[in-house]
Protein backbone atom coordinates (compact mmCIF):
# COMPACT_ATOMS: atom_id res chain seq x y z
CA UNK A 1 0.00 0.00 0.00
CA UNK A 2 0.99 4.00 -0.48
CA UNK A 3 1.61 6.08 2.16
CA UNK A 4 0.73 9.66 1.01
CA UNK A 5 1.02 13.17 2.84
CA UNK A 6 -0.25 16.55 0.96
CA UNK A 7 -0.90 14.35 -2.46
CA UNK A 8 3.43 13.24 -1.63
CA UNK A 9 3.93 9.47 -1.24
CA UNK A 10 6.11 9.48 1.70
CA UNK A 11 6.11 5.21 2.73
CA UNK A 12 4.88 1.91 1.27
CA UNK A 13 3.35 -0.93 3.51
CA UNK A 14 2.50 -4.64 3.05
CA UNK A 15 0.14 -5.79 5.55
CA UNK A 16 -0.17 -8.82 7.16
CA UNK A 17 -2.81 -11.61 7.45
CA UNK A 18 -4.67 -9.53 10.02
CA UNK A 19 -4.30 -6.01 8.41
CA UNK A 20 -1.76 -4.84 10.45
CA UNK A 21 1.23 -2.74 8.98
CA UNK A 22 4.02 -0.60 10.33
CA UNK A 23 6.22 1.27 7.92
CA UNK A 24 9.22 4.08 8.08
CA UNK A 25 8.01 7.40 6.68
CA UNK A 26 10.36 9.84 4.95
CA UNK A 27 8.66 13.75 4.15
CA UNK A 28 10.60 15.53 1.17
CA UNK A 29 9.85 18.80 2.93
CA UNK A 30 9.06 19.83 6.47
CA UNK A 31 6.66 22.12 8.06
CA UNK A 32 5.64 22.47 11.61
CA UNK A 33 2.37 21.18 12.34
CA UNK A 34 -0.55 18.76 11.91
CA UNK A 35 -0.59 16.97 8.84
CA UNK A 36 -2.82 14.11 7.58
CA UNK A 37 -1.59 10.60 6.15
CA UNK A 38 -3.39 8.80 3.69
CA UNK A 39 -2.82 4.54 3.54
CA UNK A 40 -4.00 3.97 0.32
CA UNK A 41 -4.91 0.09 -0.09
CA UNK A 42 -7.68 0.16 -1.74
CA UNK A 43 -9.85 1.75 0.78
CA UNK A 44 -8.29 4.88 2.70
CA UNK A 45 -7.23 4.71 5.68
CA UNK A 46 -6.48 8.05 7.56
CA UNK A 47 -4.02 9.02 10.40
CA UNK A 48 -2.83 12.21 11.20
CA UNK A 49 1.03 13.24 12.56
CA UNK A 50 2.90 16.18 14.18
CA UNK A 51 5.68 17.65 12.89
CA UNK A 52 7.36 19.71 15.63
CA UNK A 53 10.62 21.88 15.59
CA UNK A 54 13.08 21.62 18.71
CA UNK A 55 16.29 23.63 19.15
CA UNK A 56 19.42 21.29 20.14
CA UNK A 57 22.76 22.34 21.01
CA UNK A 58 24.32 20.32 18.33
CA UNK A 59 24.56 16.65 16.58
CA UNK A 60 21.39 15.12 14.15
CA UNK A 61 18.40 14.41 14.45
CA UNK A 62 17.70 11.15 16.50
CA UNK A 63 15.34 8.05 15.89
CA UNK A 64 13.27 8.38 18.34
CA UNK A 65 11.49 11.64 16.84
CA UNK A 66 11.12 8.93 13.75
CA UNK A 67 9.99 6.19 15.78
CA UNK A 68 7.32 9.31 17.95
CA UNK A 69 6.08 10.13 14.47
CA UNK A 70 5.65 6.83 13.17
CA UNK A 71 3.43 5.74 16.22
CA UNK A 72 0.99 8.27 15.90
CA UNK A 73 0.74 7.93 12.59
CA UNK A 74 0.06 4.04 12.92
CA UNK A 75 -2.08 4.66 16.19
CA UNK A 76 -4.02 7.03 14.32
CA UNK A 77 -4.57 4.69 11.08
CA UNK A 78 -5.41 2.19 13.34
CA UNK A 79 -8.11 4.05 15.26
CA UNK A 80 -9.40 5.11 11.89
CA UNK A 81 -9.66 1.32 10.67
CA UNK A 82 -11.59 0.09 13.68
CA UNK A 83 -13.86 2.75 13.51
CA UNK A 84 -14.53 1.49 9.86
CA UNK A 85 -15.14 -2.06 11.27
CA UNK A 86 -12.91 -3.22 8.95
């Protein structure tokens, strides 16, 4: 399935036998904020996810803020898909 943010695919998923997927997500741009995701397989599935600016005092960005967006994305998706009933 496509992952898509603002019409941008930004992650593909295969999900497994009981509809359940997990999947990186990489944005081409960022901008503070709430934006929606769109899992596209078939029927659409919709999530929503933060993006948030923080200050550091040096070094990259970590995984965790990856692995933060990632579960609210999925959390939301999943809410989404048992409101639908499957």
């Amino acid at each position: 399935m496509e992952l898509r943010s603002d019409g941008q695919v930004i992650g593909h998923a295969t999900a497994d036998a009981d509809g359940a997927f997990q999947a990186p997500l990489e944005f081409t741009t960022f901008a503070a904020g709430r934006h929606e995701v769109v899992a596209d397989c078939g029927v659409e599935l919709t999530g929503a996810v933060e993006q948030v600016v923080s200050s550091s005092t040096g070094g990259s960005a970590n995984g965790a803020t990856l692995a933060l967006l990632v579960f609210f994305v999925l959390a939301g998706i999943g809410l989404v898909r048992m409101r639908a009933g499957r």
